[in-house]
PDB file of N, CA and C in Angstrom:
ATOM      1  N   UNK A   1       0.849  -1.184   0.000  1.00  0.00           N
ATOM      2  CA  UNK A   1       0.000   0.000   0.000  1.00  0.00           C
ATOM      3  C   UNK A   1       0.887   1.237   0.000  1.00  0.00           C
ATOM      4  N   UNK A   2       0.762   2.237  -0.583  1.00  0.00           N
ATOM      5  CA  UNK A   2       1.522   3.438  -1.207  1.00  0.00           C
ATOM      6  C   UNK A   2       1.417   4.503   0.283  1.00  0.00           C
ATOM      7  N   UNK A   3       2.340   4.464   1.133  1.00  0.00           N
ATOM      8  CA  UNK A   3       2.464   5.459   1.934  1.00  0.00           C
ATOM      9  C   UNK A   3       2.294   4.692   3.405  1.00  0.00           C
ATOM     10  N   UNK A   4       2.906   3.489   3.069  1.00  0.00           N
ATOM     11  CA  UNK A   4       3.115   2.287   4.459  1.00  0.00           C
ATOM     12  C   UNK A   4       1.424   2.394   4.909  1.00  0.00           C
ATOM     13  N   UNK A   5       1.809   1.998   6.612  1.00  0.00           N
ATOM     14  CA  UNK A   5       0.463   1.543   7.373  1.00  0.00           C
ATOM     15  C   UNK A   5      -0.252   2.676   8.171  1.00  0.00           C
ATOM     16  N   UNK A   6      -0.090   4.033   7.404  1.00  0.00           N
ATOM     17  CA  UNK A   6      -0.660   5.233   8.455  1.00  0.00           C
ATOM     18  C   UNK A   6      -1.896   5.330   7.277  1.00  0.00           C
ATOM     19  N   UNK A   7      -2.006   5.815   5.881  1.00  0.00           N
ATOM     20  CA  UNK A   7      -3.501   5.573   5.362  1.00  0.00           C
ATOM     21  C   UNK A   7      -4.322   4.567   5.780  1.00  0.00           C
ATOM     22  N   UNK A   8      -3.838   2.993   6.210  1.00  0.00           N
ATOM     23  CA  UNK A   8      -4.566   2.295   6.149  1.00  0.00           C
ATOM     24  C   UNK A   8      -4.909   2.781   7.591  1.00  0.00           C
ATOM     25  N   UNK A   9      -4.464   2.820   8.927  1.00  0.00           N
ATOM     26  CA  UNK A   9      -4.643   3.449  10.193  1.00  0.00           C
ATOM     27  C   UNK A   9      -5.535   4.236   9.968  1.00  0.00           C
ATOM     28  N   UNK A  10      -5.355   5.140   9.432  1.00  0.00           N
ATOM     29  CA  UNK A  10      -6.450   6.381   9.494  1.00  0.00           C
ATOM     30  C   UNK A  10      -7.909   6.085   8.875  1.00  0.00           C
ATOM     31  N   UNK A  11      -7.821   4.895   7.581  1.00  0.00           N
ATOM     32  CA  UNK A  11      -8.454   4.687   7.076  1.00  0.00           C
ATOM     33  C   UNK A  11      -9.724   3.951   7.993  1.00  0.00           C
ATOM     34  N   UNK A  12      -9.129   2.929   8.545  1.00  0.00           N
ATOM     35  CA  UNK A  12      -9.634   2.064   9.824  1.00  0.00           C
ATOM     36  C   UNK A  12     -10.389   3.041  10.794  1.00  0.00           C
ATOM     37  N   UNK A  13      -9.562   3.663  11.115  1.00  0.00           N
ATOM     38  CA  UNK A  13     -10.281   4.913  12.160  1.00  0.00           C
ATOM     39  C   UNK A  13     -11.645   6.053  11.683  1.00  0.00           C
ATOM     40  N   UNK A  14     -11.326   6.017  10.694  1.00  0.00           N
ATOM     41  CA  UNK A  14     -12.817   7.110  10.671  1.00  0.00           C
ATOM     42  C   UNK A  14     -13.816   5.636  10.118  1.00  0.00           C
ATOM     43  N   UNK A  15     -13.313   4.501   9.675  1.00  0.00           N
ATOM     44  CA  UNK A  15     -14.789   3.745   9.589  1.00  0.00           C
ATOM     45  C   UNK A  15     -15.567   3.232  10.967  1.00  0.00           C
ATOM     46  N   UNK A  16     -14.280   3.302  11.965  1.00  0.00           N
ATOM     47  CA  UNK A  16     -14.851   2.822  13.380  1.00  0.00           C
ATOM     48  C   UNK A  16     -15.776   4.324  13.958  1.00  0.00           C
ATOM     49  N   UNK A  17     -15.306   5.019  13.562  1.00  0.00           N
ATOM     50  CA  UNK A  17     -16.425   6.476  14.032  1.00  0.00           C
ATOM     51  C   UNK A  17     -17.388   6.662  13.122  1.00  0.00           C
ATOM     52  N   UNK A  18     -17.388   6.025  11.670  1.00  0.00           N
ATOM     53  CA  UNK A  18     -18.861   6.694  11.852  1.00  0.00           C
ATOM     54  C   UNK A  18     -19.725   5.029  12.187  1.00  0.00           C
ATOM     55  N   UNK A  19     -18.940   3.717  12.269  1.00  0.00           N
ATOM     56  CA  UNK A  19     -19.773   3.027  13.121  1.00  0.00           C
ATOM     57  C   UNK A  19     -20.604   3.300  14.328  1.00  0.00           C
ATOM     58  N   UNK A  20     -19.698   4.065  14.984  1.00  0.00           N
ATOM     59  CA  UNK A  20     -19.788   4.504  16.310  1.00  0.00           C
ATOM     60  C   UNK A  20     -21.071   5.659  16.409  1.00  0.00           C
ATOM     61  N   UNK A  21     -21.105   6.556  15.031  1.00  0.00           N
ATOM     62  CA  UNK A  21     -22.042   7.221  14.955  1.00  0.00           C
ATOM     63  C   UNK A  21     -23.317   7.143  14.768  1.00  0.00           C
ATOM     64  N   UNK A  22     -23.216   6.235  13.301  1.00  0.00           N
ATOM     65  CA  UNK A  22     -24.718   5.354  12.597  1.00  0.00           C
ATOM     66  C   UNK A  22     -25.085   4.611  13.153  1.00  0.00           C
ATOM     67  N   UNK A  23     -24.234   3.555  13.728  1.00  0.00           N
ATOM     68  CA  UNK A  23     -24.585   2.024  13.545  1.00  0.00           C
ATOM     69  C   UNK A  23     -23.865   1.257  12.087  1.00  0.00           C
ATOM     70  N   UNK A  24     -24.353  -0.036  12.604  1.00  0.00           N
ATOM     71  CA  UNK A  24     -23.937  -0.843  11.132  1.00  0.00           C
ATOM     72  C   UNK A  24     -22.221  -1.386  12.257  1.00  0.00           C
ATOM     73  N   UNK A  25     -22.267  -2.238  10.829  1.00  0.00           N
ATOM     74  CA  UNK A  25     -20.492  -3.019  11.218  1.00  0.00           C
ATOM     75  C   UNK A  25     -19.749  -2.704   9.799  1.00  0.00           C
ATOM     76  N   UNK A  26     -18.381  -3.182  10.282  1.00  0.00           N
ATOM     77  CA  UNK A  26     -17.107  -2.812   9.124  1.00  0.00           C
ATOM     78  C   UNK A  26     -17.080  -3.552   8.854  1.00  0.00           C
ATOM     79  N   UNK A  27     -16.397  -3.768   7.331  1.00  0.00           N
ATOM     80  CA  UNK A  27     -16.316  -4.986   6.521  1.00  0.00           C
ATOM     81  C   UNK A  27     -15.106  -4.750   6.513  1.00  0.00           C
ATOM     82  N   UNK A  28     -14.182  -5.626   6.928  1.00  0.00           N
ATOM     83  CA  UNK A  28     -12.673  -6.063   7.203  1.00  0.00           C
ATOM     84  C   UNK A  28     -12.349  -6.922   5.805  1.00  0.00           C
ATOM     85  N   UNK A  29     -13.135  -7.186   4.765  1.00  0.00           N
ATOM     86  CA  UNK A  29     -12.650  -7.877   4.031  1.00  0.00           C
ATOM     87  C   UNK A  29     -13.314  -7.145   2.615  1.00  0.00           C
ATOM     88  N   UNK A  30     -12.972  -7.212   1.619  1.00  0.00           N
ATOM     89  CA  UNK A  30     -14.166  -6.131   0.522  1.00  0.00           C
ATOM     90  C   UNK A  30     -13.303  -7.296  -0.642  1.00  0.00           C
ATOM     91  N   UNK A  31     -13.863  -8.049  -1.279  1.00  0.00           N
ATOM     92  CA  UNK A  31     -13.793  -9.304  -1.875  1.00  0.00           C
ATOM     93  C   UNK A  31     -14.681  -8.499  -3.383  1.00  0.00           C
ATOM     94  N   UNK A  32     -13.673  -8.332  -4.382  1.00  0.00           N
ATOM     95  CA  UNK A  32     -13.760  -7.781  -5.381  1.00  0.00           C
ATOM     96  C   UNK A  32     -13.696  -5.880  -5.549  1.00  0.00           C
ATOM     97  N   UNK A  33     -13.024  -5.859  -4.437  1.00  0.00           N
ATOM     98  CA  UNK A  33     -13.026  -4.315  -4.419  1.00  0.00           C
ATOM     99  C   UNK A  33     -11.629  -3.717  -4.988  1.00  0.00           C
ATOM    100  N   UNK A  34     -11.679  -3.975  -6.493  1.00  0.00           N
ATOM    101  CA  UNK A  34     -10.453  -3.086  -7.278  1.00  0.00           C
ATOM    102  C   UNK A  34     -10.966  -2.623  -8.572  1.00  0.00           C
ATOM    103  N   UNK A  35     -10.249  -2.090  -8.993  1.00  0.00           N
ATOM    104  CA  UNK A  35     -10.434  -0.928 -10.376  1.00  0.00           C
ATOM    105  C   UNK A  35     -11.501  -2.251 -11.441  1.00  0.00           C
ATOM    106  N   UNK A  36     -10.955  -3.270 -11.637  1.00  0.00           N
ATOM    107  CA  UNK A  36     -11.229  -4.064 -12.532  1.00  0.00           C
ATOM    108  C   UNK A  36     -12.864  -4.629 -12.457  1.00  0.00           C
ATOM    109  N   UNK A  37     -12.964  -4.803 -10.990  1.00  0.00           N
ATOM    110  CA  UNK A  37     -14.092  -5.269 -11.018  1.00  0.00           C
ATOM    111  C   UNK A  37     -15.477  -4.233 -10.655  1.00  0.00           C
ATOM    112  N   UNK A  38     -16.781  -4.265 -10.980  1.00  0.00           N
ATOM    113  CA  UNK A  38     -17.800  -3.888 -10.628  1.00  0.00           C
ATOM    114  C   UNK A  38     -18.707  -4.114  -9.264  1.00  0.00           C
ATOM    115  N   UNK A  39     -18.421  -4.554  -8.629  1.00  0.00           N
ATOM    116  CA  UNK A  39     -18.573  -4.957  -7.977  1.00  0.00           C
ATOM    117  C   UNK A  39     -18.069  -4.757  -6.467  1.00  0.00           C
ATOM    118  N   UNK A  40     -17.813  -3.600  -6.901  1.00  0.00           N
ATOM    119  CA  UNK A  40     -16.516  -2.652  -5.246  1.00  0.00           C
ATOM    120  C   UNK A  40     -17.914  -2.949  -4.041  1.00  0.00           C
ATOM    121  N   UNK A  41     -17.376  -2.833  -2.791  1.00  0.00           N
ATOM    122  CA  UNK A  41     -18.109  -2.809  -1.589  1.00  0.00           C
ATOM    123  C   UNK A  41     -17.870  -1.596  -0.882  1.00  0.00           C
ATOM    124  N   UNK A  42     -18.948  -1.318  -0.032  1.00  0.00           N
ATOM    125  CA  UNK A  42     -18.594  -0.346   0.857  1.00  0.00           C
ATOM    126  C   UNK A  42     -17.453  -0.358   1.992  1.00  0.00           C
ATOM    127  N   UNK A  43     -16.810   0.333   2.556  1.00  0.00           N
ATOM    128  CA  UNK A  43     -16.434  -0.178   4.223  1.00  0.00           C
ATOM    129  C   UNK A  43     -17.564  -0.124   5.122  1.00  0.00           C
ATOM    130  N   UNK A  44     -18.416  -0.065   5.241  1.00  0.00           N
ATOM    131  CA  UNK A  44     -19.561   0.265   6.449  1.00  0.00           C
ATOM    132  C   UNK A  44     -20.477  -0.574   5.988  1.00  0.00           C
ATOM    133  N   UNK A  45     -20.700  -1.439   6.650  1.00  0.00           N
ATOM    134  CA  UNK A  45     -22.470  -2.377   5.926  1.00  0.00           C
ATOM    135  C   UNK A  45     -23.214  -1.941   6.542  1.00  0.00           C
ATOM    136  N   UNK A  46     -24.485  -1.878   6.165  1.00  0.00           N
ATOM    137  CA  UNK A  46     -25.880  -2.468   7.029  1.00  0.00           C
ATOM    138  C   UNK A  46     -26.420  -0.743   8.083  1.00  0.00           C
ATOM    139  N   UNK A  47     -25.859  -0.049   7.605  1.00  0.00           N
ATOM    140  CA  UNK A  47     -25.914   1.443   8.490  1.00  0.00           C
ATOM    141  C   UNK A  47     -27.375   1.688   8.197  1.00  0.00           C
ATOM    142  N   UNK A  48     -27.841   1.924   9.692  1.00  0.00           N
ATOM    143  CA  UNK A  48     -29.324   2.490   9.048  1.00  0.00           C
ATOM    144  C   UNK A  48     -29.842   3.455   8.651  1.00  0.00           C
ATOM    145  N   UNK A  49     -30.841   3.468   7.535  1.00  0.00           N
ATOM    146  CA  UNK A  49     -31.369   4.217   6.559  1.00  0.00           C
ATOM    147  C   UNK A  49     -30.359   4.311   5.396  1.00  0.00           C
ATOM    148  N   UNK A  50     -29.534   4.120   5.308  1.00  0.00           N
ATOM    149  CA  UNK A  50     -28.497   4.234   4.734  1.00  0.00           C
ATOM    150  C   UNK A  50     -27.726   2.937   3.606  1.00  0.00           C
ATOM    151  N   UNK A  51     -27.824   2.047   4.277  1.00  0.00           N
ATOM    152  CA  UNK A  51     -26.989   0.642   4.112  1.00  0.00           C
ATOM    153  C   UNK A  51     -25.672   0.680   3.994  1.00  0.00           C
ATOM    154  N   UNK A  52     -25.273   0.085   2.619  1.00  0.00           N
ATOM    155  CA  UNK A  52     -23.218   0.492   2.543  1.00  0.00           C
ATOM    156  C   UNK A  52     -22.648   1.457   2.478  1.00  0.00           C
ATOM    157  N   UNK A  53     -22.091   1.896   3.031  1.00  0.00           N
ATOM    158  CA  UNK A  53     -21.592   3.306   2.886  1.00  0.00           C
ATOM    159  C   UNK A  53     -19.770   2.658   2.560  1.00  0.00           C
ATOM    160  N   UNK A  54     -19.330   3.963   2.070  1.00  0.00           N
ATOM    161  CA  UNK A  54     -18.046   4.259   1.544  1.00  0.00           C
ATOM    162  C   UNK A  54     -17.174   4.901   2.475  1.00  0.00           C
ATOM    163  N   UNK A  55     -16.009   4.985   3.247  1.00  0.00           N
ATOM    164  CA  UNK A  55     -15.576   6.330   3.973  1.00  0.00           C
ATOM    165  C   UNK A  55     -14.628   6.711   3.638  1.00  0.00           C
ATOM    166  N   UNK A  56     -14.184   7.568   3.429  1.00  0.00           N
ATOM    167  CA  UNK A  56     -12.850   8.118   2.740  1.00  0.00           C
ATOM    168  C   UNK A  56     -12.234   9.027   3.569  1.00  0.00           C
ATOM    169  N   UNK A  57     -11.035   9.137   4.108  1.00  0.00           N
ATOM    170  CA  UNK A  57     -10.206  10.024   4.925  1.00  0.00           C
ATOM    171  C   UNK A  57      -9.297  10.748   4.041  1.00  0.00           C
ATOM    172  N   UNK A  58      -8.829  12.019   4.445  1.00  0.00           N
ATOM    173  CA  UNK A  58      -7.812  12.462   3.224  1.00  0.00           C
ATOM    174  C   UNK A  58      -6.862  13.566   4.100  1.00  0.00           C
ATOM    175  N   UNK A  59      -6.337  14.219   3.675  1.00  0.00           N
ATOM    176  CA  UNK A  59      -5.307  15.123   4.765  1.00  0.00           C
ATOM    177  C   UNK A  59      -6.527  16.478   4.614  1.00  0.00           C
ATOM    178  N   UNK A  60      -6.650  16.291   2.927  1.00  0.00           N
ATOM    179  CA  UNK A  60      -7.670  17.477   3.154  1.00  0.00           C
ATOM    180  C   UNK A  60      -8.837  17.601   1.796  1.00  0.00           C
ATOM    181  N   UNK A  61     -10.301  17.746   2.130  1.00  0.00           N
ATOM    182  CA  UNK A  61     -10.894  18.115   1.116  1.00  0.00           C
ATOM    183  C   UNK A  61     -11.097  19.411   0.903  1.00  0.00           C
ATOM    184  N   UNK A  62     -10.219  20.371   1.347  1.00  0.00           N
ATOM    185  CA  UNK A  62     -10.348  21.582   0.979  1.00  0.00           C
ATOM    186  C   UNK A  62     -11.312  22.200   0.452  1.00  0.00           C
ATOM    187  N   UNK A  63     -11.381  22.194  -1.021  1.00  0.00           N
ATOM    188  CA  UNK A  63     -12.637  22.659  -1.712  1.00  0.00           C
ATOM    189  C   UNK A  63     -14.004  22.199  -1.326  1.00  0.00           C
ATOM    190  N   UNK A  64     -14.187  21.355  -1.174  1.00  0.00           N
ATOM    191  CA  UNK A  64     -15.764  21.109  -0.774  1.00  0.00           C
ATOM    192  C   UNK A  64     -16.061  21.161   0.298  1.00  0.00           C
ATOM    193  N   UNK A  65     -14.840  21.702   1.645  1.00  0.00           N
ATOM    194  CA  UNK A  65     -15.203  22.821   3.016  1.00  0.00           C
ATOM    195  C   UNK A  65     -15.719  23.759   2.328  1.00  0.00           C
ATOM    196  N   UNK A  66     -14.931  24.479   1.691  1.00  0.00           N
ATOM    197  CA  UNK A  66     -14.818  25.722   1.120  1.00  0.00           C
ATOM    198  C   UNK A  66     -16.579  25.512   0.568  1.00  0.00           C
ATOM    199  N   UNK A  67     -16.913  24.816  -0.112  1.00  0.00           N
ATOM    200  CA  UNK A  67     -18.224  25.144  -0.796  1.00  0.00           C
ATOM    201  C   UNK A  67     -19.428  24.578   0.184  1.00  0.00           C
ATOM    202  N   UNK A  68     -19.049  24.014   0.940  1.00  0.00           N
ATOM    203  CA  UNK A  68     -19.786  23.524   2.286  1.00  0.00           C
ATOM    204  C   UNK A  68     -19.963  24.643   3.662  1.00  0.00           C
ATOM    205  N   UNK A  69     -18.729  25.834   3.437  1.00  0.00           N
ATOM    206  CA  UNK A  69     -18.975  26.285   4.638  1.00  0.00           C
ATOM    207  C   UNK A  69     -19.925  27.070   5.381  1.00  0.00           C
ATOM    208  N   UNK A  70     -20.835  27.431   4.308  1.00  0.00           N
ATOM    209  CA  UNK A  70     -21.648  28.549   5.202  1.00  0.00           C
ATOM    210  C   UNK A  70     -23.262  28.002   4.458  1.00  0.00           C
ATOM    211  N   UNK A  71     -23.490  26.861   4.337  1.00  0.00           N
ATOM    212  CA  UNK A  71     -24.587  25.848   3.561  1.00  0.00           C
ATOM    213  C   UNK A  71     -24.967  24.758   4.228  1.00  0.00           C
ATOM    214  N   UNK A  72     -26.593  24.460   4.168  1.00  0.00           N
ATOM    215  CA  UNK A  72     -26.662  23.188   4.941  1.00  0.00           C
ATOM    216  C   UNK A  72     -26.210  22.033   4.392  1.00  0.00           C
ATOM    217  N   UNK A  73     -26.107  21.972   2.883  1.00  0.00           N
ATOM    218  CA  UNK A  73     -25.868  20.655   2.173  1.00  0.00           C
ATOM    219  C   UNK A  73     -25.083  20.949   0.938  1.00  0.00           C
ATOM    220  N   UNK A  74     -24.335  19.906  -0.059  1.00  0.00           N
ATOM    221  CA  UNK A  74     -23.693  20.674  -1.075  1.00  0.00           C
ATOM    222  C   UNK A  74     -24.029  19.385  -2.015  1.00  0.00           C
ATOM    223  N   UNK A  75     -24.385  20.263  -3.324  1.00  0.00           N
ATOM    224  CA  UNK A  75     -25.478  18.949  -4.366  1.00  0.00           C
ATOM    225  C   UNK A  75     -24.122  19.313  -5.264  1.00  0.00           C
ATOM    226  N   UNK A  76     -23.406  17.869  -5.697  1.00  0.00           N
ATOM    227  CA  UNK A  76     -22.458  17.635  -7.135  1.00  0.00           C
ATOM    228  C   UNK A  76     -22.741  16.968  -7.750  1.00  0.00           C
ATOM    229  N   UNK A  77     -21.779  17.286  -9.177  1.00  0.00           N
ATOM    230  CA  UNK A  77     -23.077  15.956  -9.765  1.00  0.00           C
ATOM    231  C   UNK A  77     -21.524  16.339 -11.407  1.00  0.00           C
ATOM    232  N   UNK A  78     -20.854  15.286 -11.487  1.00  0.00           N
ATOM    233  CA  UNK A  78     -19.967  15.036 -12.510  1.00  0.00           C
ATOM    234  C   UNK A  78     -20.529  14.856 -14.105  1.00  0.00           C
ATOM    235  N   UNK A  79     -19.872  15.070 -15.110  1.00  0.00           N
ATOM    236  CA  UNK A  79     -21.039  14.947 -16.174  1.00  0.00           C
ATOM    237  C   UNK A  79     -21.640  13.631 -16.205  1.00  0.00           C
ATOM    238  N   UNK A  80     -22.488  13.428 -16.855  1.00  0.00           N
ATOM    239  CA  UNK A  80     -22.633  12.115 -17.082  1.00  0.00           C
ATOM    240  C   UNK A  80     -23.165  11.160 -16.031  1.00  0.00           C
ATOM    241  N   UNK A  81     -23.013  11.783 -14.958  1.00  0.00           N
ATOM    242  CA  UNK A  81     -23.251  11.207 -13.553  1.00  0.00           C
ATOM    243  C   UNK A  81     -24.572  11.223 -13.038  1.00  0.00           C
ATOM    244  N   UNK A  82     -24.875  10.714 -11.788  1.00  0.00           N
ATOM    245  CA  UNK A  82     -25.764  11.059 -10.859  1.00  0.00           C
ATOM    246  C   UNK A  82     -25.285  11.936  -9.710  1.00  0.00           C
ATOM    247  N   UNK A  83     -26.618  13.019  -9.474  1.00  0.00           N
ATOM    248  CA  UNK A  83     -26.083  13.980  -8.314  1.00  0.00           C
ATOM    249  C   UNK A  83     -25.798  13.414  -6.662  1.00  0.00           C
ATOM    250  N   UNK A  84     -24.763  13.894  -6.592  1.00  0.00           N
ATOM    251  CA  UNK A  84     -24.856  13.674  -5.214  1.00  0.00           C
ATOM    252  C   UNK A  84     -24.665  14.828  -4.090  1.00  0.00           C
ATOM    253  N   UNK A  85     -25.503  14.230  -2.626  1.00  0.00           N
ATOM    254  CA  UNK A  85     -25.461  15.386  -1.671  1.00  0.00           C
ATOM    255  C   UNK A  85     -24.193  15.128  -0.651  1.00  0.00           C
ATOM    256  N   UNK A  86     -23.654  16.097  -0.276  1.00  0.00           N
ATOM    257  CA  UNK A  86     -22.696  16.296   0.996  1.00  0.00           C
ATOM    258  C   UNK A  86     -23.277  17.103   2.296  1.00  0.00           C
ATOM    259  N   UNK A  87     -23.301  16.757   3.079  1.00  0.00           N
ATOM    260  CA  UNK A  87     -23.733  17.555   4.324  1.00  0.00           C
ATOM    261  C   UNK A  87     -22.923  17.209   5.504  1.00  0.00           C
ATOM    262  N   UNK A  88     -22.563  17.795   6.533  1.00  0.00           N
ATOM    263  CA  UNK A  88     -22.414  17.010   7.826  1.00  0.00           C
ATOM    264  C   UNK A  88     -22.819  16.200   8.303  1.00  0.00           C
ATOM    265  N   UNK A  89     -21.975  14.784   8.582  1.00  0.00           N
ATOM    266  CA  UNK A  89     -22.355  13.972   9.446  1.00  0.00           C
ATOM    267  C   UNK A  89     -23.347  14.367  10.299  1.00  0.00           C
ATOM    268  N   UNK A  90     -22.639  15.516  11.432  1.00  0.00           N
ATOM    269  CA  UNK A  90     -23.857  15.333  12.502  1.00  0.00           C
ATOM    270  C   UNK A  90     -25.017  15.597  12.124  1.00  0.00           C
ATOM    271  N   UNK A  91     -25.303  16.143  11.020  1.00  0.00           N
ATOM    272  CA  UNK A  91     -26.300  16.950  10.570  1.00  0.00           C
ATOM    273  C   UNK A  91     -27.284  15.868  10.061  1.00  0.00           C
ATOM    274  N   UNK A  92     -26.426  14.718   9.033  1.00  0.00           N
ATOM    275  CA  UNK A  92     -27.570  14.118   8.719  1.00  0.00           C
ATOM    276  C   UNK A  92     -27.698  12.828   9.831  1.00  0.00           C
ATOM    277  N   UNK A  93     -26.904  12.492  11.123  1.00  0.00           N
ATOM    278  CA  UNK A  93     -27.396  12.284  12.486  1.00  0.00           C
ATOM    279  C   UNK A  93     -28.835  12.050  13.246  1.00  0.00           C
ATOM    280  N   UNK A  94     -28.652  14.033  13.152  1.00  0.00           N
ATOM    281  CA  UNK A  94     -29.832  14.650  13.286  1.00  0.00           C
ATOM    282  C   UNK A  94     -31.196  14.089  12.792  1.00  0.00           C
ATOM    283  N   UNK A  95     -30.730  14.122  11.403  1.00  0.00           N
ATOM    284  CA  UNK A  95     -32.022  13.845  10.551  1.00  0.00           C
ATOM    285  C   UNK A  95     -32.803  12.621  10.802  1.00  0.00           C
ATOM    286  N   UNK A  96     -32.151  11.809  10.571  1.00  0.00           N
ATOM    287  CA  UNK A  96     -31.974  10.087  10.790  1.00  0.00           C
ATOM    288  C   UNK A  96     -32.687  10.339  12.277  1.00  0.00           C
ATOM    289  N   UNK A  97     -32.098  10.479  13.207  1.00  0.00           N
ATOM    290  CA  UNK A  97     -32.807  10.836  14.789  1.00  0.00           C
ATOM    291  C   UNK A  97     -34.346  11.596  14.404  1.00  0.00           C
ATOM    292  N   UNK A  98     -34.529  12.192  13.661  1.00  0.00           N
ATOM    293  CA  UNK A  98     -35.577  12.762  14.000  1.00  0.00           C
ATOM    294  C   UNK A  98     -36.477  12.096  13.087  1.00  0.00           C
ATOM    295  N   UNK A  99     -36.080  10.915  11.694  1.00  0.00           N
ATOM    296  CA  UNK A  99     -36.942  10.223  11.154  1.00  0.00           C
ATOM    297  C   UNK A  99     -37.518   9.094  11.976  1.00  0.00           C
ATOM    298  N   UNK A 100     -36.410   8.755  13.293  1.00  0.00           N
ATOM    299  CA  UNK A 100     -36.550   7.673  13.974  1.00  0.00           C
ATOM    300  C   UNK A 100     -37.563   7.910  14.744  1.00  0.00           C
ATOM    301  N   UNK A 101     -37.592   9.077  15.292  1.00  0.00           N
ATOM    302  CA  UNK A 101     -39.349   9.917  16.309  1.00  0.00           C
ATOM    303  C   UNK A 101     -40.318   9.826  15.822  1.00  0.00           C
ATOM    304  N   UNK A 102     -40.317  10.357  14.338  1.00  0.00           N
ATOM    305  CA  UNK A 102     -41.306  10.630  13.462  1.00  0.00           C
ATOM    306  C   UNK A 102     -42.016   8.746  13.382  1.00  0.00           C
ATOM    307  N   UNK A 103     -41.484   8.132  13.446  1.00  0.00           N
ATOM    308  CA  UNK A 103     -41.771   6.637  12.992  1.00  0.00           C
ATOM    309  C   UNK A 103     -42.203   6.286  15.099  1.00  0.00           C
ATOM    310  N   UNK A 104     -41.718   6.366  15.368  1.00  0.00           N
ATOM    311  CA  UNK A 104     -42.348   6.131  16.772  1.00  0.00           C
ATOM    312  C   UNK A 104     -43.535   6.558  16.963  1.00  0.00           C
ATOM    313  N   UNK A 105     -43.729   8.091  16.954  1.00  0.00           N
ATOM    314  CA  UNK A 105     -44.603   8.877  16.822  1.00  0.00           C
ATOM    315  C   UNK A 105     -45.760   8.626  16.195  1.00  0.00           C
ATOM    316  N   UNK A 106     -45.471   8.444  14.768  1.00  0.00           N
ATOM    317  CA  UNK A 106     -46.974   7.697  13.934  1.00  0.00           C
ATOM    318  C   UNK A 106     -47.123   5.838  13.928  1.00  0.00           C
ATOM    319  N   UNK A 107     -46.255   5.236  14.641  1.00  0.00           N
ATOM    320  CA  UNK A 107     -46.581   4.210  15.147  1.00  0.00           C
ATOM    321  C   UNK A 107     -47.379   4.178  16.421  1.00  0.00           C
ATOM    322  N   UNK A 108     -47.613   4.801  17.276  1.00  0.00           N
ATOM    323  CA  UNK A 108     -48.279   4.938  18.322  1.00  0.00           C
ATOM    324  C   UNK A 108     -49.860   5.369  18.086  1.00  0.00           C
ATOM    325  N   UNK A 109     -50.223   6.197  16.775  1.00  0.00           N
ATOM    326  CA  UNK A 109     -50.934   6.895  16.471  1.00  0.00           C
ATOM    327  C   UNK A 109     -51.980   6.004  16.257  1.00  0.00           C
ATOM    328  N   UNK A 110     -52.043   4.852  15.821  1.00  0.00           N
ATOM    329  CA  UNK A 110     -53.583   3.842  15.554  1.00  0.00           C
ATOM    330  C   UNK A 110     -53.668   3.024  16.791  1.00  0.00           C
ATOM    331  N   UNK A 111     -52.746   3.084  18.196  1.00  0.00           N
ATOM    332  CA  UNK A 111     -53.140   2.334  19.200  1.00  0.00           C
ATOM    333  C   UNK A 111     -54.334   3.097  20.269  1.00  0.00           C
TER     334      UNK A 111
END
């Protein structure tokens, strides 16, 4: 691995936090996860509302602080692509927490 055992360290470490955050478990093993195949896996399984997630650590995403900083969410979208949203973790936390009430809430509602 290109830059010894501190990417993979770090790498390890933010998947155990946002375990720690969501829920879900790490996949210690990703069995077809290279350029060649289709078939890549997430690091995070089973997270709720969510399912596989991806986590990526970096020294820095600079630009998309920068276009994140004073916004609740940031919509990209590459050509050719599908859009995608960025927001804060805690933020979409939050959300997730408050879909989880909302579902308590109108589960209680026909008893």
């Amino acid at each position: 691995m290109p830059g010894g055992k501190a990417p993979k360290i770090r790498g390890d470490a933010g998947e155990r936090e946002i375990v720690k955050m969501f829920g879900g478990h790490r996949s210690y093993w990703q069995p077809g996860n290279n350029k060649k195949s289709n078939s890549a896996r997430g690091d995070v399984l089973d997270v709720p509302y969510l399912g596989r997630v991806e986590v990526k650590r970096r020294k820095d995403f600079k630009t998309m602080y920068d276009w994140l900083a004073d916004n609740g969410a940031l919509f990209i979208r590459g050509d050719h692509r599908t859009w995608l949203a960025v927001m804060p973790a805690e933020d979409l936390k939050l959300l997730l927490d408050e879909m989880d009430e909302l579902k308590r809430q109108n589960a209680g509602v026909g008893t």
